[in-house]
Protein backbone atom coordinates (compact mmCIF):
# COMPACT_ATOMS: atom_id res chain seq x y z
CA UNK A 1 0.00 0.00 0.00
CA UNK A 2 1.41 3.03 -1.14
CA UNK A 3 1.52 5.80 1.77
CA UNK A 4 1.02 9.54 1.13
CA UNK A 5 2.82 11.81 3.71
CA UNK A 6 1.97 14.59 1.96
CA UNK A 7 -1.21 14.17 -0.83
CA UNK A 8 -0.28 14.29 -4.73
CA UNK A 9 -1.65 17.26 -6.75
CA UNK A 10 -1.12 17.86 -10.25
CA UNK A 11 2.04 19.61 -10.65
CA UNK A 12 6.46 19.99 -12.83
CA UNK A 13 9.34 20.12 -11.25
CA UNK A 14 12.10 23.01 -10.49
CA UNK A 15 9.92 25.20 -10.98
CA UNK A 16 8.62 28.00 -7.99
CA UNK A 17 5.00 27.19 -8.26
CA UNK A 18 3.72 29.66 -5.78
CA UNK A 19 4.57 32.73 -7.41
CA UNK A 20 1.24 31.44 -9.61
CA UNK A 21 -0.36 33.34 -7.21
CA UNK A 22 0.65 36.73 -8.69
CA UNK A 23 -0.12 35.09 -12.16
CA UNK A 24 -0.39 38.35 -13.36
CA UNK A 25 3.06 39.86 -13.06
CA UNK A 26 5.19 40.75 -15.52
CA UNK A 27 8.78 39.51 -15.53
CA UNK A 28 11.12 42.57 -15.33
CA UNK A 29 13.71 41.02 -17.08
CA UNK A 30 15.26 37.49 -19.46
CA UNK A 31 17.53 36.24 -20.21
CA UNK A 32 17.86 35.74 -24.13
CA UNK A 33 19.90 34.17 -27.11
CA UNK A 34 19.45 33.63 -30.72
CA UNK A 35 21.70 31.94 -33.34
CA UNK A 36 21.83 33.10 -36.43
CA UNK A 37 22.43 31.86 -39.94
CA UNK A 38 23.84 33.90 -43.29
CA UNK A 39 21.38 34.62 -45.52
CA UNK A 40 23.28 33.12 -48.37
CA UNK A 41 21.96 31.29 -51.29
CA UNK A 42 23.85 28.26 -51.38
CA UNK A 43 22.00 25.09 -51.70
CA UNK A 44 21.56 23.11 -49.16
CA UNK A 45 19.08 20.15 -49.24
CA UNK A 46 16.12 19.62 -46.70
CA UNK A 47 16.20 16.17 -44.28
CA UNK A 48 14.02 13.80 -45.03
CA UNK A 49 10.87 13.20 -42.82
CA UNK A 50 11.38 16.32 -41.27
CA UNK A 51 13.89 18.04 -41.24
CA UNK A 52 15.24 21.82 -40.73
CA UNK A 53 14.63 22.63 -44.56
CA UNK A 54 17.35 24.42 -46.64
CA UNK A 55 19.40 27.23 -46.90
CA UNK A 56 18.17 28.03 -50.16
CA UNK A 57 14.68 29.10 -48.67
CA UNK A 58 13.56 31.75 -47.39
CA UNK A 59 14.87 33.05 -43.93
CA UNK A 60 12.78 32.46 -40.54
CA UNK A 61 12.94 33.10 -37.22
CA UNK A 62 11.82 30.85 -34.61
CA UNK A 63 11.21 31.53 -30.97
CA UNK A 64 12.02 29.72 -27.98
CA UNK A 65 11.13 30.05 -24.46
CA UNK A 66 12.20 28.32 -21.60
CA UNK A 67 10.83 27.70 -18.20
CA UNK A 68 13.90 29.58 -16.86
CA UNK A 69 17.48 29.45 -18.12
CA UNK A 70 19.64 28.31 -14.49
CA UNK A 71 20.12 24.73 -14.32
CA UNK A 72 21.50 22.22 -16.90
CA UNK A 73 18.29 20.92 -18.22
CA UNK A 74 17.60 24.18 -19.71
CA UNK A 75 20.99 25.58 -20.91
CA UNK A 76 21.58 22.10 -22.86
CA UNK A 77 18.14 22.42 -24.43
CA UNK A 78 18.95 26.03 -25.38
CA UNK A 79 21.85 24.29 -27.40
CA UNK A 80 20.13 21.89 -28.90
CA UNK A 81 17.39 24.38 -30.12
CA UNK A 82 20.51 27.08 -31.77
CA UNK A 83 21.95 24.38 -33.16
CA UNK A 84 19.17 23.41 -35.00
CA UNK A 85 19.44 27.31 -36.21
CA UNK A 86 23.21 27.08 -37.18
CA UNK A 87 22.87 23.69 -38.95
CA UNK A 88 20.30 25.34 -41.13
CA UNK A 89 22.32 28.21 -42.24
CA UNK A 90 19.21 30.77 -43.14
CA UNK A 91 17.62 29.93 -39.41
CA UNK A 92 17.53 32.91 -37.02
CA UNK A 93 16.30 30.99 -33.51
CA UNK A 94 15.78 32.97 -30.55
CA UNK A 95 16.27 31.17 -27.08
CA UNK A 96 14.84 33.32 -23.68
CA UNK A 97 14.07 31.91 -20.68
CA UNK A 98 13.96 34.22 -16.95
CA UNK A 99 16.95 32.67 -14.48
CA UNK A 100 13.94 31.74 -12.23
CA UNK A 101 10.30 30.62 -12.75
CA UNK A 102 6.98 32.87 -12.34
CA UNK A 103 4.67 30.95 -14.32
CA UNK A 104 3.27 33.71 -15.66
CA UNK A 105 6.98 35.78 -16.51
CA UNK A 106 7.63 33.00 -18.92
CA UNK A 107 3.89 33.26 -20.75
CA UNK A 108 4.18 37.25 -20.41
CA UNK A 109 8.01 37.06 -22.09
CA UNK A 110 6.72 34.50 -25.10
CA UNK A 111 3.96 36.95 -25.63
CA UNK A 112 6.86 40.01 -25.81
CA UNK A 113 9.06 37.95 -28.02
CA UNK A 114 6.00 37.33 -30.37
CA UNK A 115 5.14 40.98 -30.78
CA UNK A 116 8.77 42.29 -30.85
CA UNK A 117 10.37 39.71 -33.65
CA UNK A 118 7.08 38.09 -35.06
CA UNK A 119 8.76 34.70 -35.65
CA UNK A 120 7.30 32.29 -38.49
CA UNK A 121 7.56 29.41 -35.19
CA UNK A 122 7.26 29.24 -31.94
CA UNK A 123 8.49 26.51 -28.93
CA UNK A 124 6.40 27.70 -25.69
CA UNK A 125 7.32 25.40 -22.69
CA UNK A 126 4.16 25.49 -21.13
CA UNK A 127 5.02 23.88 -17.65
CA UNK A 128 3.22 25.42 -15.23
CA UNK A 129 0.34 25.43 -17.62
CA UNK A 130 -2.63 27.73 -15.92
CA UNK A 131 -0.34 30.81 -16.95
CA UNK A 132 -0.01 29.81 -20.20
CA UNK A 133 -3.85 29.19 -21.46
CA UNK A 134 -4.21 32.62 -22.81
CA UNK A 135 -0.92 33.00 -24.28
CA UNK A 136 -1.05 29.24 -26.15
CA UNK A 137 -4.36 30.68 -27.61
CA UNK A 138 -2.58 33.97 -28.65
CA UNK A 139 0.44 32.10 -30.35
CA UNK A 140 -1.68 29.54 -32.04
CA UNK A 141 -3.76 32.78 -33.77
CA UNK A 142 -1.28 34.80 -34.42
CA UNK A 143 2.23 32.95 -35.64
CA UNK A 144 1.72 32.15 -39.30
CA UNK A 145 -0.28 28.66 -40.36
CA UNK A 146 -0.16 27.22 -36.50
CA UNK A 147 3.43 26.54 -36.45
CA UNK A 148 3.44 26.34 -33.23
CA UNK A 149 5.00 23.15 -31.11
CA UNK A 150 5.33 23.15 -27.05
CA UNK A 151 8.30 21.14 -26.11
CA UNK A 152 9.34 19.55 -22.56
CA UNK A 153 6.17 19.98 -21.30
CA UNK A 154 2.65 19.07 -22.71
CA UNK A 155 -0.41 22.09 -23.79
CA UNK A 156 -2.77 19.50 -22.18
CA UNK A 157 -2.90 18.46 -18.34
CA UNK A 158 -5.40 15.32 -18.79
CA UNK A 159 -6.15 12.93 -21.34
CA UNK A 160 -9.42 14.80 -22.45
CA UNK A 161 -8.36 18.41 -23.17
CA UNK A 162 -7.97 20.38 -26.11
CA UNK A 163 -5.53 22.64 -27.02
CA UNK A 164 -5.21 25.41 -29.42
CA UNK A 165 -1.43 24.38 -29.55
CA UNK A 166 -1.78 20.84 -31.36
CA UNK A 167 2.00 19.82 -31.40
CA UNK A 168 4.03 18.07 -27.95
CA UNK A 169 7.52 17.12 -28.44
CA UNK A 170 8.98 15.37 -25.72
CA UNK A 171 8.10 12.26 -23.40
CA UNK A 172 5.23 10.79 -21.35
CA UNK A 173 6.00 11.76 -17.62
CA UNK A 174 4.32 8.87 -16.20
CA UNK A 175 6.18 6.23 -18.18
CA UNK A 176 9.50 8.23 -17.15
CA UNK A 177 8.67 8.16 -13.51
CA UNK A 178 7.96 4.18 -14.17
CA UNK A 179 11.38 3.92 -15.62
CA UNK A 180 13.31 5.57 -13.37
CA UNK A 181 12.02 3.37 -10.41
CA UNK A 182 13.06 0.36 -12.71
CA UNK A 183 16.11 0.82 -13.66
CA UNK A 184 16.88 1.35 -9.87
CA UNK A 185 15.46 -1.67 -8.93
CA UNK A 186 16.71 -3.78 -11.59
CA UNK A 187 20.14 -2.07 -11.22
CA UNK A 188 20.22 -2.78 -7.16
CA UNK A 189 19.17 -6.29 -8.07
CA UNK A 190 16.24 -5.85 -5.96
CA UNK A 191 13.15 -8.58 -6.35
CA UNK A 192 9.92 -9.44 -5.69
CA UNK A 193 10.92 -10.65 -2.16
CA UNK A 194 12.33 -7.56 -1.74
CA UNK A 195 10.98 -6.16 2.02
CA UNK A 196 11.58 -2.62 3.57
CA UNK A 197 10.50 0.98 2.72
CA UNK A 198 10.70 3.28 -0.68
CA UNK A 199 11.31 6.75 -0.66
CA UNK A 200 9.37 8.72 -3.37
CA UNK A 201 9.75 12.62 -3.18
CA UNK A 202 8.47 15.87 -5.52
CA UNK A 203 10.08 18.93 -4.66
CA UNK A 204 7.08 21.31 -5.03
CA UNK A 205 3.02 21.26 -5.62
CA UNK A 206 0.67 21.86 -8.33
CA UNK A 207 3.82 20.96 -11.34
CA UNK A 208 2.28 18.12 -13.29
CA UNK A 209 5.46 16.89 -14.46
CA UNK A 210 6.19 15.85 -11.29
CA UNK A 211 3.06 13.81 -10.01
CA UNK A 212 3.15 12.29 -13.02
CA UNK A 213 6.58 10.95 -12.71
CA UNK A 214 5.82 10.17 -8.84
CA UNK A 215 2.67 8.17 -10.17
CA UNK A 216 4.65 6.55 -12.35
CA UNK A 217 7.11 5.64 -10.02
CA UNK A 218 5.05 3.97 -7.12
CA UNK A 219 3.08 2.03 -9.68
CA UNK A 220 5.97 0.19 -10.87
CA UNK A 221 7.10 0.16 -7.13
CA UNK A 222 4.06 -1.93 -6.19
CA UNK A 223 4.49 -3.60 -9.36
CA UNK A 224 7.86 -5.46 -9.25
CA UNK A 225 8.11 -5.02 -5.21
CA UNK A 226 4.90 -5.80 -3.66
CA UNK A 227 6.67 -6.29 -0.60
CA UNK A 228 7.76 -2.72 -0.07
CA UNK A 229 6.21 0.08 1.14
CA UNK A 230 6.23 2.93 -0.92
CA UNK A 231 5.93 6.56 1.00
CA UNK A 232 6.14 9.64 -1.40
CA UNK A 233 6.33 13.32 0.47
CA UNK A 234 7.14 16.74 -0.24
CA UNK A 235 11.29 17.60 -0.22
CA UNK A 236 11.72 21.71 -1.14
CA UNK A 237 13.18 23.58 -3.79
CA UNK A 238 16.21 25.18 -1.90
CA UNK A 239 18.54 22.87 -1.63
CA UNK A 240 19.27 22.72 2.29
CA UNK A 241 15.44 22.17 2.51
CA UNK A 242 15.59 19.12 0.45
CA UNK A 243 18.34 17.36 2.27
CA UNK A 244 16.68 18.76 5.52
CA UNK A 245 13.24 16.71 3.83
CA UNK A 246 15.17 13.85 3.17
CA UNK A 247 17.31 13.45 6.00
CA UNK A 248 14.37 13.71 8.04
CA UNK A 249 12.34 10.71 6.21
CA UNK A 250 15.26 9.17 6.24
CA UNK A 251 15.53 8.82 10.00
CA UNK A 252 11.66 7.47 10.47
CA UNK A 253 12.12 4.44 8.47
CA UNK A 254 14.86 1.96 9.55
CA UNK A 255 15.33 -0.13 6.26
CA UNK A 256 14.67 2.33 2.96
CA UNK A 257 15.64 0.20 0.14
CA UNK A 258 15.00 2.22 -2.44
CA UNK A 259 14.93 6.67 -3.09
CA UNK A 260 13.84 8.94 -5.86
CA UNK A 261 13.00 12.42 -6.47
CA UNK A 262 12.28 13.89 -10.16
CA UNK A 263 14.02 16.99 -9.05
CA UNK A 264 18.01 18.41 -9.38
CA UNK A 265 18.13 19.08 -5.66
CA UNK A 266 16.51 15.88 -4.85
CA UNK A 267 19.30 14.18 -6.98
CA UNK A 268 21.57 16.37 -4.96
CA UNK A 269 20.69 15.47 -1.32
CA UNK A 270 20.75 11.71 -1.93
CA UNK A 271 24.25 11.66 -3.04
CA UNK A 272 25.64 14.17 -0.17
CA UNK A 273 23.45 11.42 2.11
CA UNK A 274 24.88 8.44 0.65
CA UNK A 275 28.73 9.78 1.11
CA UNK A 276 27.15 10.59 4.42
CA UNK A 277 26.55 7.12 5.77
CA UNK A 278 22.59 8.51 6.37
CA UNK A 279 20.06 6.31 5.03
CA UNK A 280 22.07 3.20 4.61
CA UNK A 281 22.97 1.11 1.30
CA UNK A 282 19.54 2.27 -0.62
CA UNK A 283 19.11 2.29 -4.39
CA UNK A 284 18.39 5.51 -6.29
CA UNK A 285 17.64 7.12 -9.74
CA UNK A 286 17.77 10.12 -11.02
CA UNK A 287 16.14 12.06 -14.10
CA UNK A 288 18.19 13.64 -16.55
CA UNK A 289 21.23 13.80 -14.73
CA UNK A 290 23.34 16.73 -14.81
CA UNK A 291 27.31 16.30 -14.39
CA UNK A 292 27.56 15.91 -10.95
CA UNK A 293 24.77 13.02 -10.44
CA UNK A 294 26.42 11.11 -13.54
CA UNK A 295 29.47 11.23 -11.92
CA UNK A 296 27.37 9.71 -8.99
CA UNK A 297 26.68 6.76 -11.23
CA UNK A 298 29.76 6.34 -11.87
CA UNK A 299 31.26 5.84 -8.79
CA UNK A 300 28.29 4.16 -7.55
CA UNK A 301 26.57 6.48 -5.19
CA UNK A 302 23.59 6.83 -7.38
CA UNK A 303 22.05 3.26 -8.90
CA UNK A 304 21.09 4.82 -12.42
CA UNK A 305 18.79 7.38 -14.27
CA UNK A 306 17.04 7.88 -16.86
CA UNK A 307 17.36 11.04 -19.74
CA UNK A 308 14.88 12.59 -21.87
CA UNK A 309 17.52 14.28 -23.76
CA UNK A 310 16.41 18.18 -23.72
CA UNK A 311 18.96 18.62 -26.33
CA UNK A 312 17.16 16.17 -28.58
CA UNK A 313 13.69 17.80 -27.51
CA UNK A 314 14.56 21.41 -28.35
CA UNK A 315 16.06 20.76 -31.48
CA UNK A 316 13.70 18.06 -33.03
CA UNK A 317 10.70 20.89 -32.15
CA UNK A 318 13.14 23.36 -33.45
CA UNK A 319 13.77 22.32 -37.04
CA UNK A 320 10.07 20.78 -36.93
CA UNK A 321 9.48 24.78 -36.87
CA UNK A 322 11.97 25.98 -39.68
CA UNK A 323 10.70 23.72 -42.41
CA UNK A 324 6.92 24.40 -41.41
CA UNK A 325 8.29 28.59 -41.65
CA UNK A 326 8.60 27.18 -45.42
CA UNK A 327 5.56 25.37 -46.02
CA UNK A 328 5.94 22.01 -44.82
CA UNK A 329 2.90 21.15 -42.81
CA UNK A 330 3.76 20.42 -38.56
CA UNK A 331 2.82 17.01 -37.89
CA UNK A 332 -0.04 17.29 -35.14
CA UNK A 333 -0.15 15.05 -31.57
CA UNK A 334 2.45 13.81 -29.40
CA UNK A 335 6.16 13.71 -31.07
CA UNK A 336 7.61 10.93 -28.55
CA UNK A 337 11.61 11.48 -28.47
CA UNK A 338 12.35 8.53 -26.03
CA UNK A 339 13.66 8.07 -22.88
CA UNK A 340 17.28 6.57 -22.55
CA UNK A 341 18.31 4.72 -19.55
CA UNK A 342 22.15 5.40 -18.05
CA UNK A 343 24.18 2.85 -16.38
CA UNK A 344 27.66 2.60 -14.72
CA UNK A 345 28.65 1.10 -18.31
CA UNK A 346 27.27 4.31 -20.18
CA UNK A 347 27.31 7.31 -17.68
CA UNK A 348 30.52 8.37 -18.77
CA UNK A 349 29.50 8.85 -22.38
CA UNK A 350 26.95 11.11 -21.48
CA UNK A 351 29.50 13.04 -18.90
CA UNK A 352 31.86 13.65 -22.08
CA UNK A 353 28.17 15.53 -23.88
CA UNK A 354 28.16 17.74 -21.31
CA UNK A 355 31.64 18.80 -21.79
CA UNK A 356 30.82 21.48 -24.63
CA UNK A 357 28.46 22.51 -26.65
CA UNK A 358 30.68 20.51 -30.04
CA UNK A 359 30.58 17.63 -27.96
CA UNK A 360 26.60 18.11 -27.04
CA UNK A 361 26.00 18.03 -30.82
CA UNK A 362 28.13 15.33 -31.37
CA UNK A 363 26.14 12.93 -28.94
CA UNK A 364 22.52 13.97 -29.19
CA UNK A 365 22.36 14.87 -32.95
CA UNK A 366 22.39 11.07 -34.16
CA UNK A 367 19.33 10.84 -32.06
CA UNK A 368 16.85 14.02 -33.11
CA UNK A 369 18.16 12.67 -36.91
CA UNK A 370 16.83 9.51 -36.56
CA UNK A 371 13.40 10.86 -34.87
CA UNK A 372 12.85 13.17 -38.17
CA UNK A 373 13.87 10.93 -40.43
CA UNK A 374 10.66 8.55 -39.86
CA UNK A 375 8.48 11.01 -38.18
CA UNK A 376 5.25 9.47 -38.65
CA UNK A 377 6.56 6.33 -36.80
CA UNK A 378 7.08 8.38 -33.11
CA UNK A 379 4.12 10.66 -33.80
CA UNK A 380 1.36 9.70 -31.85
CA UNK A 381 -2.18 11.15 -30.41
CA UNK A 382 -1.68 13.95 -27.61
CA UNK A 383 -3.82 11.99 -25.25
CA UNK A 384 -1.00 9.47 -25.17
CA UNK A 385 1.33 11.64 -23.59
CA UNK A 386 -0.52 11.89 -20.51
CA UNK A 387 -0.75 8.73 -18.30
């Protein structure tokens, strides 16, 4: 029986959720980007299935905008989407994102960037989703033909809805919160006799991102450990909070066997506690790992994670955008880009991507190529990205 010490809501992590409740304010300032391509007239074919289009067409700008710009997730995804702008050659893409989360400062700054440059395509990333109804409505009327494709995080919070935005790129949360207590389990060689207590956290309320991916989690918990008993709470955002959060669950149950958290400074805390001593020899996973939690894997203080590959997410939506600027129609629905599971025996491949922005390219290109080059085959309807 799965145990709530603190109840789920629907809700995405990082993100400062309660500044929703000034919805209304404007973000005084961004952070921005762009990467720009000559105008030049060379010829340049278009990818199959897909793909960025050619320099030979006309030139377009696409927009970007981030949920805010300060931790890894977001600054490789920024890459991913100017590279998609530089590989192009005729691609002007604009990347802003504020250094924290309003919810509303990131709607208000995707409406400023759509009045100011009037981009042919635009990439909301529409996480904490309430601030961003009217502006997804405003984008989808006003950026030429509906080119218009959220990314990271879905224009839909349940199964039923309609958007006016009808392109997702990115992953199902659920089946990444499912994965992620997996490959912990299977890497900890845990099993169905398996007894003790599992530790399920989300760092903050009404993001959902994260009670998807903590839904996800304890069913596959119950699922291959029906022994265990899984107990998901509240950790923080600030990052003495969350150890605080953890080190206090920590200490009410004698024999945790297993610990996740969908969040960076959940990540965080469970590797300072494992060097620690505190908590014992549990199993973890973490999502999207940046450099310091893959080193974790490596030597062993984390069990695994799991990656959904911003890079790949930002530029697949990305050149999605630049050849529908020229006429080639967006595909509509759910754009799955796969999850990718990381190992002691691969963590330090995806260490050496995060190494520079060349070596970023290098590693995740291969990837968003093969998802445009048979599009149709990893499109799928929106309501499958939820649940």
């Amino acid at each position: 029986m799965i145990r709530s010490a603190v109840p789920f809501t629907r809700g995405r992590a990082w993100l400062a959720i309660s500044c929703l409740l000034v919805c209304g304010a404007l973000l005084a300032a961004c952070g921005s980007s762009s990467s720009s391509g000559s105008k030049s007239s060379s010829s340049k074919s278009a990818s199959s299935g897909g793909g960025s289009g050619s320099s030979s067409g006309k030139h377009v700008t696409i927009g970007v905008v981030e949920t805010f710009t300060s931790i890894p997730f977001y600054q490789t995804a920024a890459l991913g989407a100017k590279a998609a702008g530089t590989e192009d050659g005729n691609a002007t893409v604009i990347v802003q994102g504020p250094a924290e989360s309003t919810g509303s400062g990131e709607a208000t700054m995707a409406q400023n960037l759509e009045t100011a440059k009037q981009p042919q395509g635009f990439a909301p990333n529409p996480c904490v989703l309430p601030a961003w109804t009217q502006t997804l409505a405003t984008l989808a009327r006003d950026v030429p033909h509906d080119n218009v494709a959220a990314w990271n995080c879905k224009p839909i919070e349940t199964a039923g809805e309609t958007s006016p935005v009808k392109t997702y790129v990115g992953v199902n949360d659920t089946e990444t919160g499912a994965l992620e207590a997996q490959v912990a389990i299977q890497g900890a060689h845990l099993s169905p006799s398996t007894t003790g207590t599992a530790l399920v956290a989300y760092c903050e309320k009404g993001v959902p991102i994260l009670t998807s991916r903590a839904s996800g989690a304890i069913a596959e918990i119950k699922k291959l450990l029906p022994k265990v008993t899984g107990v998901d709470f509240f950790s923080a955002l600030d990052q003495n909070g969350n150890t605080a959060a953890w080190t206090s669950e920590f200490s009410r149950y004698s024999h945790v066997v297993l610990a996740l958290g969908a969040c960076d400074q959940d990540s965080a805390s469970l590797i300072t506690l494992k060097t620690r001593g505190v908590g014992g020899n549990f199993a973890s996973s973490t999502v999207d790992p940046d450099p310091q939690e893959l080193e974790g894997i490596m030597s062993g203080k984390m069990t695994a994670g799991v990656a959904s590959a911003p890079w790949v997410q930002a530029n697949v939506a990305v050149r999605l955008l630049i050849a529908g600027a020229r006429g080639k129609a967006l595909p509509q629905g759910w754009i799955d880009t796969g999850l990718h599971t990381i190992t002691k025996a691969n963590a330090s491949q995806w260490l050496a991507a995060t190494k520079s922005p060349a070596a970023a390219a290098t590693f995740f290109k291969p990837f968003a190529d093969k998802i445009l080059a048979n599009i149709s085959a990893v499109t799928k309807p929106m309501s499958a990205s939820i649940g």
